[in-house]
C-alpha atoms as a PDB file:
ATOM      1  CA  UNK A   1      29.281 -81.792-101.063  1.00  0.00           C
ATOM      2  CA  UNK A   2      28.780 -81.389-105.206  1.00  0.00           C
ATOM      3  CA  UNK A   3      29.964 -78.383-106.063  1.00  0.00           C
ATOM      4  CA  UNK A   4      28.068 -75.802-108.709  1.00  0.00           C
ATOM      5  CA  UNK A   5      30.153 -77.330-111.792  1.00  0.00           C
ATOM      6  CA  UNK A   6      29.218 -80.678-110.912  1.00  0.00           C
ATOM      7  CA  UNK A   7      25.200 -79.624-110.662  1.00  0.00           C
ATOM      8  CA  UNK A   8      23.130 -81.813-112.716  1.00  0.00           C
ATOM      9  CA  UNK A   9      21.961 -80.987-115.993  1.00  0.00           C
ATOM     10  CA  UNK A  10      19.588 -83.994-117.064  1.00  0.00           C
ATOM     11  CA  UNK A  11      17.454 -81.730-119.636  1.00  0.00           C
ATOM     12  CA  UNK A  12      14.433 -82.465-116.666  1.00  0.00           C
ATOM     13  CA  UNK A  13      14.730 -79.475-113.158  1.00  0.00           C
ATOM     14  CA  UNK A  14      13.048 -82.390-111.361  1.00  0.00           C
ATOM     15  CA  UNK A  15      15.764 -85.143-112.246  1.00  0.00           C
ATOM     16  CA  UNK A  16      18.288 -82.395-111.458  1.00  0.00           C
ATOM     17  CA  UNK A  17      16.963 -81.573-108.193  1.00  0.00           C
ATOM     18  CA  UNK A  18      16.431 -85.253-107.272  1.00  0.00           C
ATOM     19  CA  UNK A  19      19.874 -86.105-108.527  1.00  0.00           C
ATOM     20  CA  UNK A  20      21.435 -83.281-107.028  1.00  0.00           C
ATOM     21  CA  UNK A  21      19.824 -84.128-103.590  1.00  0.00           C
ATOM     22  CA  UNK A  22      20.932 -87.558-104.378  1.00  0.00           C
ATOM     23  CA  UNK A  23      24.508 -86.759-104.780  1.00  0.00           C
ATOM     24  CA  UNK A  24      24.207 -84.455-100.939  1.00  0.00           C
ATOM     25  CA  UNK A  25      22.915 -87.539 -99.635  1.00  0.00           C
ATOM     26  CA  UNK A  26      25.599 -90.006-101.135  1.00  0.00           C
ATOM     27  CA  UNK A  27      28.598 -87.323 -99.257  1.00  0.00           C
ATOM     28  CA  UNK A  28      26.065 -86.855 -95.833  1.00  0.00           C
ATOM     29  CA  UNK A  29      25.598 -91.110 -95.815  1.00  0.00           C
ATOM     30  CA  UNK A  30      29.398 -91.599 -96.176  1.00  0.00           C
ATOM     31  CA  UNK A  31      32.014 -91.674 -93.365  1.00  0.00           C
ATOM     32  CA  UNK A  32      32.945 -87.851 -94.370  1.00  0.00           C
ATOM     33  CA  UNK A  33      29.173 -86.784 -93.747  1.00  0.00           C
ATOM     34  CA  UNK A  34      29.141 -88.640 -90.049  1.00  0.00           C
ATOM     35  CA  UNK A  35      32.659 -86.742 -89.611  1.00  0.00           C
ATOM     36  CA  UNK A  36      30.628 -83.530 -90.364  1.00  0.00           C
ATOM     37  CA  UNK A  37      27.878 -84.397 -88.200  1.00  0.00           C
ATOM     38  CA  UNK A  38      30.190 -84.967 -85.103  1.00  0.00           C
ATOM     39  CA  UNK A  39      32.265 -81.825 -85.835  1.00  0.00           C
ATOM     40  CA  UNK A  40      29.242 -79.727 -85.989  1.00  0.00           C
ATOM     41  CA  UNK A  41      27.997 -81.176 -82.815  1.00  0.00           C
ATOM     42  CA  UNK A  42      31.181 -80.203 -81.146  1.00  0.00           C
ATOM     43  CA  UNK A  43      31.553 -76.451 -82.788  1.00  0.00           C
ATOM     44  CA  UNK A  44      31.004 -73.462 -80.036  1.00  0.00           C
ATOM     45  CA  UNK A  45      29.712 -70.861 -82.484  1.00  0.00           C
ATOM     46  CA  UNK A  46      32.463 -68.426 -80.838  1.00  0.00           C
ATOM     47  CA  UNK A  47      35.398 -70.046 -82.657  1.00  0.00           C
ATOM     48  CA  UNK A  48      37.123 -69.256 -85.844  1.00  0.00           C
ATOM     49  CA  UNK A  49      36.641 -72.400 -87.024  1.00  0.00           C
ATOM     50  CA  UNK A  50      32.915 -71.641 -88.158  1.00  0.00           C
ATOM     51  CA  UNK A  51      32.803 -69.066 -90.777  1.00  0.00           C
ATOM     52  CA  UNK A  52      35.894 -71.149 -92.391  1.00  0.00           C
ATOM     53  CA  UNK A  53      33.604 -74.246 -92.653  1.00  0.00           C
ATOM     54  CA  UNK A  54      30.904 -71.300 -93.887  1.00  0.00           C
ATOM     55  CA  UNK A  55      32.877 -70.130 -96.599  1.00  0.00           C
ATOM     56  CA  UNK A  56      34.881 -73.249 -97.758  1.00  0.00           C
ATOM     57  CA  UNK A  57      31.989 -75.716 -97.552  1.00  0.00           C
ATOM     58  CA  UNK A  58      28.833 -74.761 -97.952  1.00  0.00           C
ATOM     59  CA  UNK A  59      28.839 -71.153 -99.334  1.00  0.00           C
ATOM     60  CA  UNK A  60      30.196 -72.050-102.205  1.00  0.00           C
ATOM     61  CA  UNK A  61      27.066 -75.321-102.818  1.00  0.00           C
ATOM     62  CA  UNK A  62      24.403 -72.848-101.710  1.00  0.00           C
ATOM     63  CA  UNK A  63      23.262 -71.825-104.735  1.00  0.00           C
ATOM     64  CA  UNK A  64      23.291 -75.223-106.706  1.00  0.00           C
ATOM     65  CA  UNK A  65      19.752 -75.796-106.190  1.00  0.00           C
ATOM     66  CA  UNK A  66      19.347 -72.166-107.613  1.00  0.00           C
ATOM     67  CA  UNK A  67      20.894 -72.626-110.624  1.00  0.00           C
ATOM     68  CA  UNK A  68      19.034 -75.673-111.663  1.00  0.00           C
ATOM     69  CA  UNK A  69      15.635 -74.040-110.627  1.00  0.00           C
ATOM     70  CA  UNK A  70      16.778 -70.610-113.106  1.00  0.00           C
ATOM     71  CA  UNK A  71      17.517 -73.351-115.403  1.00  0.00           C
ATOM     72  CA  UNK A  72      14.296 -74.831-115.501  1.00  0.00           C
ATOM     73  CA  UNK A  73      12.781 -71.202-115.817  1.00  0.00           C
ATOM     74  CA  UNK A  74      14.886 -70.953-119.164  1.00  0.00           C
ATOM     75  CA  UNK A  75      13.142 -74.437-120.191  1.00  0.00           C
ATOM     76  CA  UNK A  76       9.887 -73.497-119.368  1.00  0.00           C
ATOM     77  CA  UNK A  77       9.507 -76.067-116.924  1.00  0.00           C
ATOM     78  CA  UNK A  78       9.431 -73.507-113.752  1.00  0.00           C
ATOM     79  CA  UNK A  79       7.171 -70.310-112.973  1.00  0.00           C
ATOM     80  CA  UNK A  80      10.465 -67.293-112.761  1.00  0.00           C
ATOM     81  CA  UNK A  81       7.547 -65.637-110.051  1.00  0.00           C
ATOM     82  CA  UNK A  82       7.796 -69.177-108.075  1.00  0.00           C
ATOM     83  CA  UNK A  83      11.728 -68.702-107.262  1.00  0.00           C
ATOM     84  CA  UNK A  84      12.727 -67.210-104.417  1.00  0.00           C
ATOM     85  CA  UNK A  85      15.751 -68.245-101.533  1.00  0.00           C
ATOM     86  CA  UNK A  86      13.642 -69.646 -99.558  1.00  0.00           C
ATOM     87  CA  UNK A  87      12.327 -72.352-102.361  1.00  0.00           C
ATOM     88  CA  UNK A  88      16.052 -72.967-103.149  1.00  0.00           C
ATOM     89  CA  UNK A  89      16.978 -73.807 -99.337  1.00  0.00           C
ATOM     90  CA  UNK A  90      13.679 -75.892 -99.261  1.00  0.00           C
ATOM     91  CA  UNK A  91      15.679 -79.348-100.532  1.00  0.00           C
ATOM     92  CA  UNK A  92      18.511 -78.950 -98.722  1.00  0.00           C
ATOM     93  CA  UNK A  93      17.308 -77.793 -95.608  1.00  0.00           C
ATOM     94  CA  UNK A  94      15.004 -80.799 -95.202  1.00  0.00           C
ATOM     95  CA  UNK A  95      18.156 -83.396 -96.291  1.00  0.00           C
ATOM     96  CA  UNK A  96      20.422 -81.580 -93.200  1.00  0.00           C
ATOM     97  CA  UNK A  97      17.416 -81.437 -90.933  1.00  0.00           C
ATOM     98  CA  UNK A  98      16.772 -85.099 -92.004  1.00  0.00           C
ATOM     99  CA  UNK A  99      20.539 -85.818 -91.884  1.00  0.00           C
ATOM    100  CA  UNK A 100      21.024 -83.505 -88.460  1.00  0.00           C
ATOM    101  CA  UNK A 101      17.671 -85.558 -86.479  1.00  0.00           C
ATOM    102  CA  UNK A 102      18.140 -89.104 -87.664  1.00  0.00           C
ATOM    103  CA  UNK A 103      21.553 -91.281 -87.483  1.00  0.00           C
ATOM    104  CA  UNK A 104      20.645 -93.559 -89.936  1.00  0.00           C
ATOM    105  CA  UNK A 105      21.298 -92.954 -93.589  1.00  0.00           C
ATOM    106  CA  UNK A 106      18.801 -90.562 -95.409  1.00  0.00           C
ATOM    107  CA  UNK A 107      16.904 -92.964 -97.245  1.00  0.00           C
ATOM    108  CA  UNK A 108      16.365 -92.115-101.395  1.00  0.00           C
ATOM    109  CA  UNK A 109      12.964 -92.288-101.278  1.00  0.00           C
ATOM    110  CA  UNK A 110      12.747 -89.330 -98.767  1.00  0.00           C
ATOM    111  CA  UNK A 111      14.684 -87.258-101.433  1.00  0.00           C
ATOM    112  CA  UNK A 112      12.492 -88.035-104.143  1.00  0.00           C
ATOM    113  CA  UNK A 113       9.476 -87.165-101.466  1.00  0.00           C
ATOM    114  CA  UNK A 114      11.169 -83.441-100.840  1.00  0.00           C
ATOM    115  CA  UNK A 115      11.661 -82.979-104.443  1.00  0.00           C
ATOM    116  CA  UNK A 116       7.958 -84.736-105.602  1.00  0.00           C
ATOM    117  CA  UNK A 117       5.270 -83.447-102.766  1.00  0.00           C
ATOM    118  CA  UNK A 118       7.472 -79.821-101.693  1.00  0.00           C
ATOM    119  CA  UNK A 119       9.255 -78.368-104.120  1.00  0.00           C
ATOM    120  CA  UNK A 120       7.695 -79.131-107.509  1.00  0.00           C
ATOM    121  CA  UNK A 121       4.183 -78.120-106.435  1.00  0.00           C
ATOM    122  CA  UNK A 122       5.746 -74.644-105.555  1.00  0.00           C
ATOM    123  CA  UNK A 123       7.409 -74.184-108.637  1.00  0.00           C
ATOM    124  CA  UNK A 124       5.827 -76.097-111.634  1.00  0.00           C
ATOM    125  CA  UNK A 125       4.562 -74.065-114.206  1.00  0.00           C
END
C-alpha cells in the first residue's frame, strides 16, 4: 500500500485522490493484494497476528487520503468544514469493500467514479 511520503501531490486534490486510489488499486490487483485477501479471509480476530497487520500496514496509510484533502483546503480547492474521518475513509473504504466483494480486479473507472460522484461533491468548495 503507498505510504504517506509517496501521497500524490499533482497541484489538483482530485488527481491526488484519483491517483492515490489508483496506486491502492495497482498493490490490491497484484499477486500481493490477492495474498492479502486470502490472509484476511483466514485471520480469527483472537490472534496476535491482527493488530500487527493493524499497525504495520494500514495504520500507518490511513491518513493519506487526509493529507491530500488538508492539502486541498490550503489550495482553496476544499471546504476545511467539509473534512471530517469519515470523508477521508470514504475512498478507501469503497476500493476494500470493492476489492473484499468482487475477485476480479477493481476496474479504474470505478476509482475515478468514488472520487468523481462521492467524494468531490462532499468536499468541493
Amino acid at each position: 500500500m503507498p505510504a504517506p511520503e509517496d501521497a500524490p501531490d499533482t497541484g489538483s486534490v482530485r488527481d491526488d485522490l484519483v491517483e492515490h486510489m489508483r496506486q491502492k488499486a495497482e498493490v490490491l490487483n497484484s499477486s500481493v493484494g490477492r495474498a492479502v485477501q486470502s490472509l484476511l479471509a483466514e485471520i480469527d480476530r483472537d490472534r496476535p497476528l491482527v493488530p500487527v497487520v493493524q499497525e504495520r500496514v494500514f495504520q500507518p496509510r490511513e491518513n493519506v487520503f487526509q493529507l491530500i484533502l488538508e492539502r486541498g483546503v490550503e489550495r482553496g480547492e476544499v471546504r476545511s468544514g467539509r473534512l471530517s474521518p469519515l470523508v477521508a475513509e470514504l475512498g478507501p473504504a469503497m476500493l476494500v469493500q470493492r476489492f473484499l466483494s468482487d475477485s476480479a480486479p477493481v476496474p479504474d473507472d470505478y476509482l475515478v467514479s468514488v472520487v468523481d460522484e462521492l467524494i468531490m461533491p462532499i468536499v468541493r468548495r
